[in-house]
PDB file of N, CA and C in Angstrom:
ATOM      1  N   UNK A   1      18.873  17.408  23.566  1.00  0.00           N
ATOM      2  CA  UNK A   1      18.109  18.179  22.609  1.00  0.00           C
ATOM      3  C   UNK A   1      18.983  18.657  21.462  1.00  0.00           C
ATOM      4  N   UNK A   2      20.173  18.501  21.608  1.00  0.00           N
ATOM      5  CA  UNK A   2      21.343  18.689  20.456  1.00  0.00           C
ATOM      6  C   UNK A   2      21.189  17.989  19.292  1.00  0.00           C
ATOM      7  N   UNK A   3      20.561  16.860  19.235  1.00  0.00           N
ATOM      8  CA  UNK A   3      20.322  15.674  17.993  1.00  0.00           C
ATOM      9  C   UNK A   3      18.913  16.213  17.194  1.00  0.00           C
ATOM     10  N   UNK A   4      19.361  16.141  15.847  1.00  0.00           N
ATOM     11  CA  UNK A   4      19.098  16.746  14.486  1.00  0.00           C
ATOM     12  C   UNK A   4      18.135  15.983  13.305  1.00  0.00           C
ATOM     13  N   UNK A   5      17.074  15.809  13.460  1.00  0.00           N
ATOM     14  CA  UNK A   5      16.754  14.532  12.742  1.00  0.00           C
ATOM     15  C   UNK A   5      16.370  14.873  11.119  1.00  0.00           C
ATOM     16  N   UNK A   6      16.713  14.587  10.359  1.00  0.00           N
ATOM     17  CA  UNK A   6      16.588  15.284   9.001  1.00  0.00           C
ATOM     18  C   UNK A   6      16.059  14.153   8.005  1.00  0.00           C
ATOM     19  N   UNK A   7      14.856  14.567   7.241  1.00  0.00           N
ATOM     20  CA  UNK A   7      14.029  13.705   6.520  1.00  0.00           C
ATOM     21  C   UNK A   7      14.238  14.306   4.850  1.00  0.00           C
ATOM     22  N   UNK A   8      14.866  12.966   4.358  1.00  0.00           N
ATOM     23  CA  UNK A   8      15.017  13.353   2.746  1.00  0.00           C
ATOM     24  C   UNK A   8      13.426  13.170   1.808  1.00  0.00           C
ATOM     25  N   UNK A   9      12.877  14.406   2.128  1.00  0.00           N
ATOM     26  CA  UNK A   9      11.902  14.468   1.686  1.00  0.00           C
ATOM     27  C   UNK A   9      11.389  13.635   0.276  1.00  0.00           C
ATOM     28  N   UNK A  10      12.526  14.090  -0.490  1.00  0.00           N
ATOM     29  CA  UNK A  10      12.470  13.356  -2.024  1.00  0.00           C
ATOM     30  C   UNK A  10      12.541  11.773  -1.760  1.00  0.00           C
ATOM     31  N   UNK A  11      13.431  11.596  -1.248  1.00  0.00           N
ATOM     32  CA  UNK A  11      13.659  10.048  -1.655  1.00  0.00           C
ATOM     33  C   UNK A  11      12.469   9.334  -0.776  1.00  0.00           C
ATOM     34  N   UNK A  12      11.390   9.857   0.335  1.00  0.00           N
ATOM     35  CA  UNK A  12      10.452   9.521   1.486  1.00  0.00           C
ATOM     36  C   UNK A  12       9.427   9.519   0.154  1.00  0.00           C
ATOM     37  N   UNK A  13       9.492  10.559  -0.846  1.00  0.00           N
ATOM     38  CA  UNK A  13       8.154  10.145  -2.046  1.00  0.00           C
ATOM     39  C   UNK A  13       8.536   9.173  -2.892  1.00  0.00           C
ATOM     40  N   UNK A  14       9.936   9.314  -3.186  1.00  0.00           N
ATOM     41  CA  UNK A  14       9.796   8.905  -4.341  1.00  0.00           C
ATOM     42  C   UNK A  14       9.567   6.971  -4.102  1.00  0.00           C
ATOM     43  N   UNK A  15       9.622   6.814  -2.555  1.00  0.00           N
ATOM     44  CA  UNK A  15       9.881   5.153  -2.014  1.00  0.00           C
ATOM     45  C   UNK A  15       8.051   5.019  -2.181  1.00  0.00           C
ATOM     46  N   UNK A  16       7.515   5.594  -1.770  1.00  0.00           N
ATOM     47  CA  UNK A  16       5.872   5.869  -1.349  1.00  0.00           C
ATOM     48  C   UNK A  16       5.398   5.748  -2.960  1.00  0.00           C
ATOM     49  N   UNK A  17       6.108   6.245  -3.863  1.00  0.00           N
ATOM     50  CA  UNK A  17       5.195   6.324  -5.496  1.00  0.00           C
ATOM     51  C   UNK A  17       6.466   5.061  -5.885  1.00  0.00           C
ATOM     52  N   UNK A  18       7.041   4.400  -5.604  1.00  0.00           N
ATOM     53  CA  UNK A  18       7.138   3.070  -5.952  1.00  0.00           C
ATOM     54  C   UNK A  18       6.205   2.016  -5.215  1.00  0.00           C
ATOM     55  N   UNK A  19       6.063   2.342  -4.019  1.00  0.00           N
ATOM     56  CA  UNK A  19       5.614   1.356  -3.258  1.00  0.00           C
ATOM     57  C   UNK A  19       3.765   1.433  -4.068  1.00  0.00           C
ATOM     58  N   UNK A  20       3.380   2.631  -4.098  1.00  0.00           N
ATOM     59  CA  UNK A  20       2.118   2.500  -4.923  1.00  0.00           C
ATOM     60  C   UNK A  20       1.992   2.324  -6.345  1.00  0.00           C
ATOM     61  N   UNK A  21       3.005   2.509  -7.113  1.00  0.00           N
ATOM     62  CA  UNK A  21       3.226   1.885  -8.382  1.00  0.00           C
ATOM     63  C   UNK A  21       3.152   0.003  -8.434  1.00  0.00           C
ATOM     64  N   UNK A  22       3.391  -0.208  -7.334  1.00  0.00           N
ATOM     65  CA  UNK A  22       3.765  -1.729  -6.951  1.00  0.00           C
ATOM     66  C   UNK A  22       2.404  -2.367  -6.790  1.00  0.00           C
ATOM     67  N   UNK A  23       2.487  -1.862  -5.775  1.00  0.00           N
ATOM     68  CA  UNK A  23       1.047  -1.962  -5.230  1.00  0.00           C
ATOM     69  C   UNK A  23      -0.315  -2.011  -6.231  1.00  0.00           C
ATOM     70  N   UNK A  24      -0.455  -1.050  -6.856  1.00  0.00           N
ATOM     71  CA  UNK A  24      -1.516  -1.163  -8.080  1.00  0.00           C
ATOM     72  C   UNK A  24      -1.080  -2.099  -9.226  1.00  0.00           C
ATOM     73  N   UNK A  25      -0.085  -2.113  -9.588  1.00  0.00           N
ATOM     74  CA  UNK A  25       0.311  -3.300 -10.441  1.00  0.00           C
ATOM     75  C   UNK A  25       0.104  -4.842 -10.162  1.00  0.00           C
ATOM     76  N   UNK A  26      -0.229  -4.841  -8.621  1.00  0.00           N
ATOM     77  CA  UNK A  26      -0.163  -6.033  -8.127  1.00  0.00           C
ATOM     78  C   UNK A  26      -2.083  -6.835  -8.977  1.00  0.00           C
ATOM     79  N   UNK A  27      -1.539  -7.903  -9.067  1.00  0.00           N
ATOM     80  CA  UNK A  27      -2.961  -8.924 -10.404  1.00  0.00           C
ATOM     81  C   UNK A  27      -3.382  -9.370  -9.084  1.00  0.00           C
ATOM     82  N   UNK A  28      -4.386  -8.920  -8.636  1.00  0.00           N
ATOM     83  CA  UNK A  28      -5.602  -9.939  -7.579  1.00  0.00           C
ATOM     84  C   UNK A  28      -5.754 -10.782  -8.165  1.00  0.00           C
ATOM     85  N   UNK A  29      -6.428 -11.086  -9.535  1.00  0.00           N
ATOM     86  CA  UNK A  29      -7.148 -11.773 -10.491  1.00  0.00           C
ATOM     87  C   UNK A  29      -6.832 -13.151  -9.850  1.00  0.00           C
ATOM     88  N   UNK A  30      -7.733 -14.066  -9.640  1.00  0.00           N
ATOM     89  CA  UNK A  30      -7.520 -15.707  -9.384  1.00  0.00           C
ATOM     90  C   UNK A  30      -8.361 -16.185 -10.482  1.00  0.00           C
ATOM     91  N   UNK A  31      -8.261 -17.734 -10.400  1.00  0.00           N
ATOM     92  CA  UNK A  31      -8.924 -18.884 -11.403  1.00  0.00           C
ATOM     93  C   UNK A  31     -10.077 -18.408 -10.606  1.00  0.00           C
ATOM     94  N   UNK A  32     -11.711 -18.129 -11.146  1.00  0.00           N
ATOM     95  CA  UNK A  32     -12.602 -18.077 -10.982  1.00  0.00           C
ATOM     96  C   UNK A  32     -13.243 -19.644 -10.951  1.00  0.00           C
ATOM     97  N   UNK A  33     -13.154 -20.495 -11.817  1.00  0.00           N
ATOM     98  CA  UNK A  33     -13.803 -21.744 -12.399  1.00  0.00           C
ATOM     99  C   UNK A  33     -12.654 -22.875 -12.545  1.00  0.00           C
ATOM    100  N   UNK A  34     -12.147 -23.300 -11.284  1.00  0.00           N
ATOM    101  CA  UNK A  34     -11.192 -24.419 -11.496  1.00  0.00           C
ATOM    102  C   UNK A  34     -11.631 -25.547 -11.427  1.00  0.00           C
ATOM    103  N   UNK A  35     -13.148 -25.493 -10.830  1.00  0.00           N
ATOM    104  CA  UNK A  35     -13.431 -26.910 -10.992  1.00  0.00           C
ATOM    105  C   UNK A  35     -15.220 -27.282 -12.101  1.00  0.00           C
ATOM    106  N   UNK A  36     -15.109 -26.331 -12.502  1.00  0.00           N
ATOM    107  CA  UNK A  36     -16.260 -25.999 -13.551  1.00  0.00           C
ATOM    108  C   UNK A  36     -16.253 -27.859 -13.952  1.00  0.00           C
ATOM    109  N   UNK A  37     -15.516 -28.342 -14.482  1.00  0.00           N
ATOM    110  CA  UNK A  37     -15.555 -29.566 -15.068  1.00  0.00           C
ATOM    111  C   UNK A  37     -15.538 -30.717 -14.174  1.00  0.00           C
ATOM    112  N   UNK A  38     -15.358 -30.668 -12.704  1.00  0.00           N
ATOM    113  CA  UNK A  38     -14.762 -31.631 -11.185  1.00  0.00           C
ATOM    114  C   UNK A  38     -16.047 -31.407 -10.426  1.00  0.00           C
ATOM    115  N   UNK A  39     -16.045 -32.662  -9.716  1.00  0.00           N
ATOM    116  CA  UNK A  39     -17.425 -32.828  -8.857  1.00  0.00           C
ATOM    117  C   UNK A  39     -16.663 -32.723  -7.431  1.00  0.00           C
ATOM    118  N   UNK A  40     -15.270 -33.171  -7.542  1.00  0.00           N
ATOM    119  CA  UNK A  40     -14.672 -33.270  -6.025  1.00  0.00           C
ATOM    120  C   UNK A  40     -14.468 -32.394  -4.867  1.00  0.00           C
ATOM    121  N   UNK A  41     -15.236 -32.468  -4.074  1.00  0.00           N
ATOM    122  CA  UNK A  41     -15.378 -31.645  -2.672  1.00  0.00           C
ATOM    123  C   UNK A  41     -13.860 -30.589  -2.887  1.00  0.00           C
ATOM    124  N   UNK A  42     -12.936 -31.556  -2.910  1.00  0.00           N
ATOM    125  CA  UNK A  42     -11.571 -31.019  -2.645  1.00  0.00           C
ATOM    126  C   UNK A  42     -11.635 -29.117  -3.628  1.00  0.00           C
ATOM    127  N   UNK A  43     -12.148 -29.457  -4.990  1.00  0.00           N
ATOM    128  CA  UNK A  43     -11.946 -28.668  -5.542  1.00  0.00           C
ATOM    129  C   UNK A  43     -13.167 -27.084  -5.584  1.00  0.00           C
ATOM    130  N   UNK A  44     -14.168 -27.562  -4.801  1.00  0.00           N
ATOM    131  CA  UNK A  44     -14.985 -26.595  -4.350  1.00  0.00           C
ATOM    132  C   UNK A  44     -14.371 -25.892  -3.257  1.00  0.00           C
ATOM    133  N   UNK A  45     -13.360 -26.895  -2.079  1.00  0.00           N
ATOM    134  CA  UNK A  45     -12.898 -25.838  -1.204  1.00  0.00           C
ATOM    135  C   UNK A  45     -11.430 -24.709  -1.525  1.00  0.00           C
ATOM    136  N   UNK A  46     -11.126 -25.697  -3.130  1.00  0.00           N
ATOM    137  CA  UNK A  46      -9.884 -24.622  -3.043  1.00  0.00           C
ATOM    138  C   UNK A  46     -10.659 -23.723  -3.718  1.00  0.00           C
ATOM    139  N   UNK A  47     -12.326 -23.679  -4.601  1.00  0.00           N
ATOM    140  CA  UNK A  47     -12.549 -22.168  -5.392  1.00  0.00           C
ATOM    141  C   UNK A  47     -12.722 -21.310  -4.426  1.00  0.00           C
ATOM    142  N   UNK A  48     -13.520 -21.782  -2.911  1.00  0.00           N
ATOM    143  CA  UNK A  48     -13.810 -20.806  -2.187  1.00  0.00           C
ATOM    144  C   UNK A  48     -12.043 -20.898  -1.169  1.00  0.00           C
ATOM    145  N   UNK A  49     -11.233 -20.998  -1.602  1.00  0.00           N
ATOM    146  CA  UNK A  49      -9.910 -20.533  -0.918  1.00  0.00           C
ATOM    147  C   UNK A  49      -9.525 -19.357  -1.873  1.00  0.00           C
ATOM    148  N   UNK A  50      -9.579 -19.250  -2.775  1.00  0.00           N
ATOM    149  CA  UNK A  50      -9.396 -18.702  -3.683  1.00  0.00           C
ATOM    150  C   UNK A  50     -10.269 -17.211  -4.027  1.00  0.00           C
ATOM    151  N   UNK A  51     -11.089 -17.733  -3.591  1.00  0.00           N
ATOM    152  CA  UNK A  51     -12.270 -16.534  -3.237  1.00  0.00           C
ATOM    153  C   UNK A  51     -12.069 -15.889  -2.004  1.00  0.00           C
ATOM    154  N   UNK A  52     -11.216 -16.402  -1.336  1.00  0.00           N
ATOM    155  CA  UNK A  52     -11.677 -15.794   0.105  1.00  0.00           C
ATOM    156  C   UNK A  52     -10.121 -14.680  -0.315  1.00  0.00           C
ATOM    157  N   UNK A  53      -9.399 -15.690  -0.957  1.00  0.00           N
ATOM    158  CA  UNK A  53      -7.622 -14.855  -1.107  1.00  0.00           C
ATOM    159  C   UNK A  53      -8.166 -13.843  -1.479  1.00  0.00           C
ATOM    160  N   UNK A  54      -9.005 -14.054  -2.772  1.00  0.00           N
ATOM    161  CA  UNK A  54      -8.699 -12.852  -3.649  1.00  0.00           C
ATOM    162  C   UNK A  54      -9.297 -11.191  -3.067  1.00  0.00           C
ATOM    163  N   UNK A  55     -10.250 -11.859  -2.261  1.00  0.00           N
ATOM    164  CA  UNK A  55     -10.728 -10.485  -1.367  1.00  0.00           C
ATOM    165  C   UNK A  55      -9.836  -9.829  -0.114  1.00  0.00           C
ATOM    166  N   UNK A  56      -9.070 -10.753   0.179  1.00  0.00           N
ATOM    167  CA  UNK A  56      -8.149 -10.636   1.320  1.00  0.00           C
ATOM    168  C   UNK A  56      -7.215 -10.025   0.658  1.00  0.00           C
ATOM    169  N   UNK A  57      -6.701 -10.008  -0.519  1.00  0.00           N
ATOM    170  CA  UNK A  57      -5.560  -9.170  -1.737  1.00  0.00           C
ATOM    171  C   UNK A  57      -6.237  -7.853  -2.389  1.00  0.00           C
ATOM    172  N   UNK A  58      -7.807  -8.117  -2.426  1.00  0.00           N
ATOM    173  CA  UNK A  58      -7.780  -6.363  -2.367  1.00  0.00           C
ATOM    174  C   UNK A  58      -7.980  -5.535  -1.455  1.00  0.00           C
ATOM    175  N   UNK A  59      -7.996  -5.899  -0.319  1.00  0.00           N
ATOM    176  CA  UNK A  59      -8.597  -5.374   1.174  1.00  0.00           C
ATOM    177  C   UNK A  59      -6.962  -4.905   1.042  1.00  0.00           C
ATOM    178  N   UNK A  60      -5.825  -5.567   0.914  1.00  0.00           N
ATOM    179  CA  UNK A  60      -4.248  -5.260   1.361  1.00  0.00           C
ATOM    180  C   UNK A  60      -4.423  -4.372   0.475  1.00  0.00           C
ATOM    181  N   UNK A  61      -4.436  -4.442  -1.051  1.00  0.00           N
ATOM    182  CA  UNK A  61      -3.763  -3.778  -2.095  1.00  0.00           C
ATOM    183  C   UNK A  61      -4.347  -2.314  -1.384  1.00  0.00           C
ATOM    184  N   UNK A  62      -5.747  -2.534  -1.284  1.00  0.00           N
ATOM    185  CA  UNK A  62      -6.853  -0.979  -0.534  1.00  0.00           C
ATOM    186  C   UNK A  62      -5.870  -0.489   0.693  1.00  0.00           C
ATOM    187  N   UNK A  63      -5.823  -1.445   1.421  1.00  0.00           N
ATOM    188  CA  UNK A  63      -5.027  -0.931   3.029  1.00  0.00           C
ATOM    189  C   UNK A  63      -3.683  -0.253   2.512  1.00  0.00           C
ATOM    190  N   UNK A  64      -2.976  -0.590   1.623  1.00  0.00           N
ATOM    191  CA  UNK A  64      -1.489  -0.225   1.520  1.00  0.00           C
ATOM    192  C   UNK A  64      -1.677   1.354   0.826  1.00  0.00           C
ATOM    193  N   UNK A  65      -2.671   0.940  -0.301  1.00  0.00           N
ATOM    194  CA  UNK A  65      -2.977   2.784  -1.058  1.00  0.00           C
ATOM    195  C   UNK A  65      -3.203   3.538   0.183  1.00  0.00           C
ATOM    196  N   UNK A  66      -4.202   3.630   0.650  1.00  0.00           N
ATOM    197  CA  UNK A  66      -4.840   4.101   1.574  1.00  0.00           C
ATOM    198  C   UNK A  66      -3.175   4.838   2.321  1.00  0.00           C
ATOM    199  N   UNK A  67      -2.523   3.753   3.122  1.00  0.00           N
ATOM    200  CA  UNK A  67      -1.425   4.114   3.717  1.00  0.00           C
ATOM    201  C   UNK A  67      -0.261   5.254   2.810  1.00  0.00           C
ATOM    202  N   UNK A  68      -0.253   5.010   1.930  1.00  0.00           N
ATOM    203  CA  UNK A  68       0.992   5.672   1.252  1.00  0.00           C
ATOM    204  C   UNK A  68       0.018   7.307   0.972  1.00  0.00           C
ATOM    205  N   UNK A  69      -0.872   7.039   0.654  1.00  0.00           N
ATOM    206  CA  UNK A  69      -1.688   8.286   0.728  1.00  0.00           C
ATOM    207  C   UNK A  69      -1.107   8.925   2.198  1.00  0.00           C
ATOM    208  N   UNK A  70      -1.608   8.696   3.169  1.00  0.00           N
ATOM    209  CA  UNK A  70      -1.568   8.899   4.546  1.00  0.00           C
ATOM    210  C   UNK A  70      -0.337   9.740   5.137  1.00  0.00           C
ATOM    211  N   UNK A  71       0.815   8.407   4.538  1.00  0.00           N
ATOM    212  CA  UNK A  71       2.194   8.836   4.613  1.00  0.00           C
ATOM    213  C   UNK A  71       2.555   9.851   3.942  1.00  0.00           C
ATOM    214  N   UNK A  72       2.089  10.096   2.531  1.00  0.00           N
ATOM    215  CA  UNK A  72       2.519  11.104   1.806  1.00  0.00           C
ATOM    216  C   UNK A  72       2.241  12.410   2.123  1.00  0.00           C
ATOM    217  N   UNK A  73       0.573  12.390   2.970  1.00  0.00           N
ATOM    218  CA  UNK A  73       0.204  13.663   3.526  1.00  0.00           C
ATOM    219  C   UNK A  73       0.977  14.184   5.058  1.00  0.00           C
ATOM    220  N   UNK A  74       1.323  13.327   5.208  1.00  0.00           N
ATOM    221  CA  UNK A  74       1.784  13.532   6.805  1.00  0.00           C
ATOM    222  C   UNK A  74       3.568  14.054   6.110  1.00  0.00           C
ATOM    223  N   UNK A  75       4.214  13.394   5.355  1.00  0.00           N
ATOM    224  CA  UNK A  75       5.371  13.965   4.600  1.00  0.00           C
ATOM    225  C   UNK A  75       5.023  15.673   4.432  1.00  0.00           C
ATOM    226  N   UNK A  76       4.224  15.698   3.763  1.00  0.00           N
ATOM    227  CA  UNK A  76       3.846  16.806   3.176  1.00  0.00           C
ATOM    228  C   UNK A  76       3.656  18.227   4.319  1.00  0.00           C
ATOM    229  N   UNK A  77       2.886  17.692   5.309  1.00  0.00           N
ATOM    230  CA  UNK A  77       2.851  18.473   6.491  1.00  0.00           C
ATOM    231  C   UNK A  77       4.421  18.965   7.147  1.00  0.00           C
ATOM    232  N   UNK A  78       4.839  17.465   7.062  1.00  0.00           N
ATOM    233  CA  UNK A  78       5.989  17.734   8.116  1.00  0.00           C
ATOM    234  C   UNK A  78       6.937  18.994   7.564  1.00  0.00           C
ATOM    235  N   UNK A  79       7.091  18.727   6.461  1.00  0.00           N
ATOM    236  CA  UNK A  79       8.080  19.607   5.027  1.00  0.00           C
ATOM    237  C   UNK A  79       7.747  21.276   5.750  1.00  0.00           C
ATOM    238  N   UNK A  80       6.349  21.048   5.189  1.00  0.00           N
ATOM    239  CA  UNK A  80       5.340  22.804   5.917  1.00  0.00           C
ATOM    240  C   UNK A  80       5.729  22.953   6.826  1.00  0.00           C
ATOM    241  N   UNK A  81       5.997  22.465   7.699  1.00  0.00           N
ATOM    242  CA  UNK A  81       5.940  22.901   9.262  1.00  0.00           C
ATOM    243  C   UNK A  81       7.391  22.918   9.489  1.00  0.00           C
ATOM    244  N   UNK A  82       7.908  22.466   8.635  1.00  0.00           N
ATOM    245  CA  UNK A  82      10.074  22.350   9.208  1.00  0.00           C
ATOM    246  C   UNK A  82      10.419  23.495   8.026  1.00  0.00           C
ATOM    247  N   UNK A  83       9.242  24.154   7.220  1.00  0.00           N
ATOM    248  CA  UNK A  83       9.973  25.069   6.302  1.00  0.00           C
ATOM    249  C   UNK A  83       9.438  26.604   7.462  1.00  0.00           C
ATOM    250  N   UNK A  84       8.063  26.244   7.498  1.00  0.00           N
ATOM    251  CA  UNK A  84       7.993  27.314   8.808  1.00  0.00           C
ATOM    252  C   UNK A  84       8.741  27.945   9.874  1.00  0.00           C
ATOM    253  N   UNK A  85       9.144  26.722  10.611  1.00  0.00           N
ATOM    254  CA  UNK A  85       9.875  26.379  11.723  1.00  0.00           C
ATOM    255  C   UNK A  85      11.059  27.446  11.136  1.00  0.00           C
ATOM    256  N   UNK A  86      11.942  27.108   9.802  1.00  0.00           N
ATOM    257  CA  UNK A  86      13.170  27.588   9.481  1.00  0.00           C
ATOM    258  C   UNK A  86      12.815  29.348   9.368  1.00  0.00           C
ATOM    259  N   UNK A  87      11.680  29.474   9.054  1.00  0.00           N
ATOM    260  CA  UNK A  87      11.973  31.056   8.386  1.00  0.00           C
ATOM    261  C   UNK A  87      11.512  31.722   9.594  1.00  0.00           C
ATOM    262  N   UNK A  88      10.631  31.060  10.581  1.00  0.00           N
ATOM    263  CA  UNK A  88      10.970  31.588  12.224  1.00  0.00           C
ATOM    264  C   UNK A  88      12.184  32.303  12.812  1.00  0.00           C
ATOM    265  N   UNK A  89      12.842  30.763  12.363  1.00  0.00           N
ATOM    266  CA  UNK A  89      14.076  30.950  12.908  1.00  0.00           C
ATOM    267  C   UNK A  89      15.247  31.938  12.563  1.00  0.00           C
ATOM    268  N   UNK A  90      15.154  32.254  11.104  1.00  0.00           N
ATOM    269  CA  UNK A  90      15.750  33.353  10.440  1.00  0.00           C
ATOM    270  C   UNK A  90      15.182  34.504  11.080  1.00  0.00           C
TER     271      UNK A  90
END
């Protein structure tokens, strides 16, 4: 029970508001109409590959906000409760 675990609060946000700076920057955007001008099977299955990505890239981009939110609140708690903890202890 001697071991000390200490969380650099700052640098735990400041990784979390890069990682969501990242994250929102990230272009879902795909070719909508690659085969607008092509009759070939081939190229109907890559629009709907493409369709299926691009929803599967905002479901992540959603899942990852979502998370750094999460993380940031649970940061936020922990801070409260280890600043508590200290003036207890005083």
């Amino acid at each position: 029970m001697g071991q000390e675990i200490r969380v650099q609060y700052d640098e735990v946000r400041e990784v979390l508001q890069q990682l969501q700076a990242v994250t929102q920057s990230l272009d879902v955007a795909l070719p909508n109409n690659v085969s607008s001008q092509n009759v070939l099977e081939t190229m109907n299955s890559l629009h709907e590959i493409n369709e299926a990505l691009g929803h599967m890239l905002v479901a992540y981009q959603t899942l990852v906000l979502k998370s750094v939110e999460r993380t940031s609140n649970s940061v936020d708690q922990l801070q409260e409760t280890d600043n508590l903890l200290a003036k207890a202890i005083k």
